[in-house]
Protein backbone atom coordinates (compact mmCIF):
# COMPACT_ATOMS: atom_id res chain seq x y z
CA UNK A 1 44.06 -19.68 -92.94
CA UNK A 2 41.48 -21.55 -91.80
CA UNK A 3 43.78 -23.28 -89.16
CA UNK A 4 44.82 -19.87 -88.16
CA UNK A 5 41.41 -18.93 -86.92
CA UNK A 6 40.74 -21.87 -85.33
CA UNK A 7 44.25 -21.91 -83.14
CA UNK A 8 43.36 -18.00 -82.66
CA UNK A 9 39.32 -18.76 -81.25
CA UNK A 10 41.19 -21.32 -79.03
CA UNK A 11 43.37 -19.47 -77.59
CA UNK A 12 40.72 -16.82 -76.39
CA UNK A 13 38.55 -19.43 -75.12
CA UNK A 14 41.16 -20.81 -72.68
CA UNK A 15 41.98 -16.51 -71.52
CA UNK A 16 38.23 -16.32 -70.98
CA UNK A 17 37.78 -15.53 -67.12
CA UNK A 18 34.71 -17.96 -67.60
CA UNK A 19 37.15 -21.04 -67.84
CA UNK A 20 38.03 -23.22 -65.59
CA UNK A 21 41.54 -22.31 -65.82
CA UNK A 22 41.46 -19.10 -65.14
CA UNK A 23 38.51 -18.93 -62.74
CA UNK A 24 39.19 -17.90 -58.96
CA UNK A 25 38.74 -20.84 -56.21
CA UNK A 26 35.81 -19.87 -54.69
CA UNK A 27 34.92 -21.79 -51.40
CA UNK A 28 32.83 -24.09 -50.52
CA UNK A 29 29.37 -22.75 -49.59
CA UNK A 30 28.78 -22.85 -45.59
CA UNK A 31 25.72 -23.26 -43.46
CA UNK A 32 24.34 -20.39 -42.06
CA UNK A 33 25.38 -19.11 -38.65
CA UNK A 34 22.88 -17.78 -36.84
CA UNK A 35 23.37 -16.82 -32.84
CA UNK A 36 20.03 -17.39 -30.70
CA UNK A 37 19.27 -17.87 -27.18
CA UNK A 38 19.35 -21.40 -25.43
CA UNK A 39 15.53 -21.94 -24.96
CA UNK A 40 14.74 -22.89 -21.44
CA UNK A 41 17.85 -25.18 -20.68
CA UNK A 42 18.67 -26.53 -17.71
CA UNK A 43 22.07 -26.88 -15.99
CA UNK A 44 21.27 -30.14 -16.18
CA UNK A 45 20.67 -30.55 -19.47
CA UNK A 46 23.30 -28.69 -20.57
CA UNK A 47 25.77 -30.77 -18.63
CA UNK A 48 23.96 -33.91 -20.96
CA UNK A 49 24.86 -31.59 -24.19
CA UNK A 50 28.29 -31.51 -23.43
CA UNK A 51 28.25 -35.10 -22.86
CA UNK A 52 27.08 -35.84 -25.66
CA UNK A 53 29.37 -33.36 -27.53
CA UNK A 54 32.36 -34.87 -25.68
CA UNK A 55 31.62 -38.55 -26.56
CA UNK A 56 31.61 -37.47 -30.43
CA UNK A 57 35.05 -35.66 -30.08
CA UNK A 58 33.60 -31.78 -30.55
CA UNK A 59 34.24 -31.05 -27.18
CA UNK A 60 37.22 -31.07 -24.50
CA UNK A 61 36.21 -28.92 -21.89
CA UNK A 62 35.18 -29.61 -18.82
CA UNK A 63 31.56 -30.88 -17.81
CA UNK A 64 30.29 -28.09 -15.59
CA UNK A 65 26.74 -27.55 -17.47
CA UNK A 66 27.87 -24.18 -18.38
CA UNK A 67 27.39 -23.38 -21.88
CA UNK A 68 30.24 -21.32 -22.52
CA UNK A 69 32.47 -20.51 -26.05
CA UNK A 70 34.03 -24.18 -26.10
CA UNK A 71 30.28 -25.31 -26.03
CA UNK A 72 29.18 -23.20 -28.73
CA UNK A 73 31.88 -24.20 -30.83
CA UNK A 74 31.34 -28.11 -30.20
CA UNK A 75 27.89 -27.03 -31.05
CA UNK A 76 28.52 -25.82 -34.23
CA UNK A 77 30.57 -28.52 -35.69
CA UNK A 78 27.62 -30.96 -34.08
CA UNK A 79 24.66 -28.63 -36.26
CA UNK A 80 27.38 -29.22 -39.24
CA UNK A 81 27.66 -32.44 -38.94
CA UNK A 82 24.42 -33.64 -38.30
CA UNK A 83 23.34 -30.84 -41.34
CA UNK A 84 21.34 -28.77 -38.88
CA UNK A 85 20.93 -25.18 -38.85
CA UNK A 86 24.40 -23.87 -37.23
CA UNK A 87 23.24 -21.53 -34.36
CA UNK A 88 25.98 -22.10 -31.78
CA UNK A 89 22.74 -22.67 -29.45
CA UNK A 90 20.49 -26.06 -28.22
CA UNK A 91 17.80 -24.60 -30.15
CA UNK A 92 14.60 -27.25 -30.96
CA UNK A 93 16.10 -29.59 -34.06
CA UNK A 94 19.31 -29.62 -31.66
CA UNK A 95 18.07 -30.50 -28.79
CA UNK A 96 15.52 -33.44 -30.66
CA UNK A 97 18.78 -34.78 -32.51
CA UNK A 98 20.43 -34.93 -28.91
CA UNK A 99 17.27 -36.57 -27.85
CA UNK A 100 16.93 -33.48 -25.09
CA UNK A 101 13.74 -32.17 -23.88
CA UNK A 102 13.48 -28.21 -23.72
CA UNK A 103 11.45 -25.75 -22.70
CA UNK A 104 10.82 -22.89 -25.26
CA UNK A 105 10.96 -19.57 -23.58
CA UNK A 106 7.07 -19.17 -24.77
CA UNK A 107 6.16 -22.18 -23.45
CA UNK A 108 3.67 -22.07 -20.96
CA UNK A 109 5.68 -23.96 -17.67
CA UNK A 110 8.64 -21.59 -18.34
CA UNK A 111 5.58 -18.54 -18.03
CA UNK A 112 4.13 -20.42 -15.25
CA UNK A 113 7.90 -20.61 -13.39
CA UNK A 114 8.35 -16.98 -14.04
CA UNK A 115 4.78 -15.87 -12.48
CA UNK A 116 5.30 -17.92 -8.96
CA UNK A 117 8.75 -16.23 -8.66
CA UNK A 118 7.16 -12.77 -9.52
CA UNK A 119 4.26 -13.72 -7.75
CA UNK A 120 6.52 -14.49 -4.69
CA UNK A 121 8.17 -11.62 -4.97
CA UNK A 122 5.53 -9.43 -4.65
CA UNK A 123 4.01 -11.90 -1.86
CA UNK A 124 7.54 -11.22 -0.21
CA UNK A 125 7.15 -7.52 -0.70
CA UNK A 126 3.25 -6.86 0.67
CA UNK A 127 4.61 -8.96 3.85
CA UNK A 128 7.36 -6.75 4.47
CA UNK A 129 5.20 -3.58 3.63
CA UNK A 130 2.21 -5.10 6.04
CA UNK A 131 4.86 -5.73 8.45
CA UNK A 132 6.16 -2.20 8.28
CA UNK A 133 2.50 -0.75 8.36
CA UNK A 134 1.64 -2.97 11.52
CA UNK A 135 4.78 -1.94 13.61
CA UNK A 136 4.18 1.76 12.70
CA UNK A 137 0.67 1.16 13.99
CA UNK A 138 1.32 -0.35 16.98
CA UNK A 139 3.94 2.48 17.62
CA UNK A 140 1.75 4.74 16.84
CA UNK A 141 -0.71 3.41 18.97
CA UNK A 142 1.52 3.10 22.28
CA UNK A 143 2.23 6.65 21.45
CA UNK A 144 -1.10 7.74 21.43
CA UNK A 145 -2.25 5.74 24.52
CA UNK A 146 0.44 7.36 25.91
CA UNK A 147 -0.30 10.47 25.14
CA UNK A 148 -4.38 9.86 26.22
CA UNK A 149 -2.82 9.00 29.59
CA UNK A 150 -0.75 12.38 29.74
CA UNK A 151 -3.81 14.61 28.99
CA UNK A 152 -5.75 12.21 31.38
CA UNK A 153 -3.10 12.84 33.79
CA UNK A 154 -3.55 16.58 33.23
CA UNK A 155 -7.42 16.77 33.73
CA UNK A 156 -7.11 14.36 36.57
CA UNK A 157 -5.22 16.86 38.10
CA UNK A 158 -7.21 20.07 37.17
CA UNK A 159 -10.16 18.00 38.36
CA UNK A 160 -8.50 17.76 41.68
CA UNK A 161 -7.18 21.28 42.33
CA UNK A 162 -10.88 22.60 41.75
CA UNK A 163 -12.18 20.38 43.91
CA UNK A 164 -9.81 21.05 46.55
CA UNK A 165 -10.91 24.58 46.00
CA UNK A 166 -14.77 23.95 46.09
CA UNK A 167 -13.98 22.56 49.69
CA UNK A 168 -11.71 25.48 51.00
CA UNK A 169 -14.76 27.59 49.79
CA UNK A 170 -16.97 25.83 51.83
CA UNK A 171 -15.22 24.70 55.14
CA UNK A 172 -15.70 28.33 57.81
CA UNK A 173 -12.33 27.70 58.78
CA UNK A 174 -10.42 27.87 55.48
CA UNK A 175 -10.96 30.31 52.58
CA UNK A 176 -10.33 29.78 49.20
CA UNK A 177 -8.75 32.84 48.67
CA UNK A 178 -5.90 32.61 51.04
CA UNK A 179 -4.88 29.30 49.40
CA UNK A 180 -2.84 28.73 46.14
CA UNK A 181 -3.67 25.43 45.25
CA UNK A 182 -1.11 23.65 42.96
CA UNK A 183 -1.50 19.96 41.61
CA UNK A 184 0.88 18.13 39.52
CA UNK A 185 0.40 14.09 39.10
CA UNK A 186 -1.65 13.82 42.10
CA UNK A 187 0.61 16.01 44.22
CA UNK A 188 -0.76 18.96 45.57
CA UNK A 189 1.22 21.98 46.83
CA UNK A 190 -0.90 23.96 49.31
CA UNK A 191 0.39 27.87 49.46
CA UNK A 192 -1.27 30.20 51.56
CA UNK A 193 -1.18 34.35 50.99
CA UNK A 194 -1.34 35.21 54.54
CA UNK A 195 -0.07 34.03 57.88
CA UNK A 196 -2.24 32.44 60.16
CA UNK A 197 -4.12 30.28 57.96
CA UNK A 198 -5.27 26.63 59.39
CA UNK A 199 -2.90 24.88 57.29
CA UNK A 200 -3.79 21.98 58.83
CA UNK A 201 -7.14 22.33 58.15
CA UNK A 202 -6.24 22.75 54.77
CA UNK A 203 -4.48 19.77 54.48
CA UNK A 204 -7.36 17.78 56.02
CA UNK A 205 -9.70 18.82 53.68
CA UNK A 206 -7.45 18.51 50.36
CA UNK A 207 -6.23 14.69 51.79
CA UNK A 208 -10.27 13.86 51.54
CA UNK A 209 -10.34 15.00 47.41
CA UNK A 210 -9.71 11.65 45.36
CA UNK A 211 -6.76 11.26 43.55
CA UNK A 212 -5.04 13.08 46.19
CA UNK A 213 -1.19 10.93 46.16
CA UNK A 214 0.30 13.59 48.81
CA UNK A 215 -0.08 17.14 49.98
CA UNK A 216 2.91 19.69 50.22
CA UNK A 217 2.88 23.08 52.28
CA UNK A 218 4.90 26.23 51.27
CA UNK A 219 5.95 28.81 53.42
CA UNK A 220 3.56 31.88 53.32
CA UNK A 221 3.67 33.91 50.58
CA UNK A 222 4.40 37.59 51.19
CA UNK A 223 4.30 38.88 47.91
């Protein structure tokens, strides 16, 4: 009887799922894979990874400092074999197992590379806006000289139709009156109202005005 319960107790140890002849394979425990970022690496450098990959047989692809899928996966089975932390990256134990020097994307010469390109860009950007403002104001400027020299123009020649006039008003053979007087850039049109005016009189007298370029005479106007 006593065999009986013995042979029985052994039998339900061995159908325990707890044995080892009954328990499911379970696999070996792997590293962690973690994906990061390569921290500040080179083309350079990363050409030296995969030379270094390549001359421990991880890596068959071609040396073009690109770290691409084939590179990861070298990298991984380098982090496994070297019992590192199996990023897929060069991360900081990598890169000092590889004997590589990196540049942490904290680190203050990667900070100091990224302000002198911003910095240059926005050097590059106040030029071209400077540049813009200066060629606006020097258009701006030959615009408004020239028009100071069209409104000059146009007093100049107001100037020199009444002073044509003061003369006519003043000579006892010419009268004011019976003489339009028109001036446009220096050129003065001489009109008179009635026949028999001393036109060439007139013409004297409006020859003597400065800023006088030429003098024109109209028929007499009827009207």
């Amino acid at each position: 009887m006593k065999e009986n319960v013995s042979v029985l107790l052994l039998v339900l140890f061995l159908l325990s799922p707890g044995t080892a002849l009954f328990a499911a394979e379970q696999p070996a425990s792997q590293p962690t894979v973690r994906m990061e970022q390569d921290p500040g690496l080179s083309k350079a450098e990363a050409t030296k990874v995969q030379q270094i990959l390549k001359s421990e047989g991880l890596y068959q692809g071609p040396i073009d400092g690109v770290i691409g899928p084939l590179t990861r996966s070298a990298l991984q089975e380098y982090q496994k074999r070297h019992h590192l932390l199996m990023t897929g990256r060069v991360d900081e134990q990598t890169a000092q197992s590889m004997g590589i020097n990196v540049r942490p994307e904290g680190s203050a010469q990667v900070k100091e590379e990224k302000g002198t390109k911003k910095e240059s860009g926005v050097v590059s950007t106040l030029k071209n806006v400077g540049g813009t403002i200066k060629e606006g104001a020097v258009t701006g400027g030959k615009a408004i000289g020239k028009g100071a020299k069209e409104v000059g123009s146009e007093i100049s020649d107001a100037t020199i139709t009444s002073a044509i006039k003061t003369k006519f008003a003043s000579d006892e053979e010419v009268k004011a009156l019976d003489i339009d007087v028109d001036t446009e850039n220096g050129i003065v049109t001489l009109t008179p109202h009635v026949p028999g005016v001393n036109m060439d009189r007139a013409v004297s007298l409006a020859r003597e005005v400065a800023g006088v370029k030429e003098v024109r005479v109209r028929p007499v106007d009827n009207r």
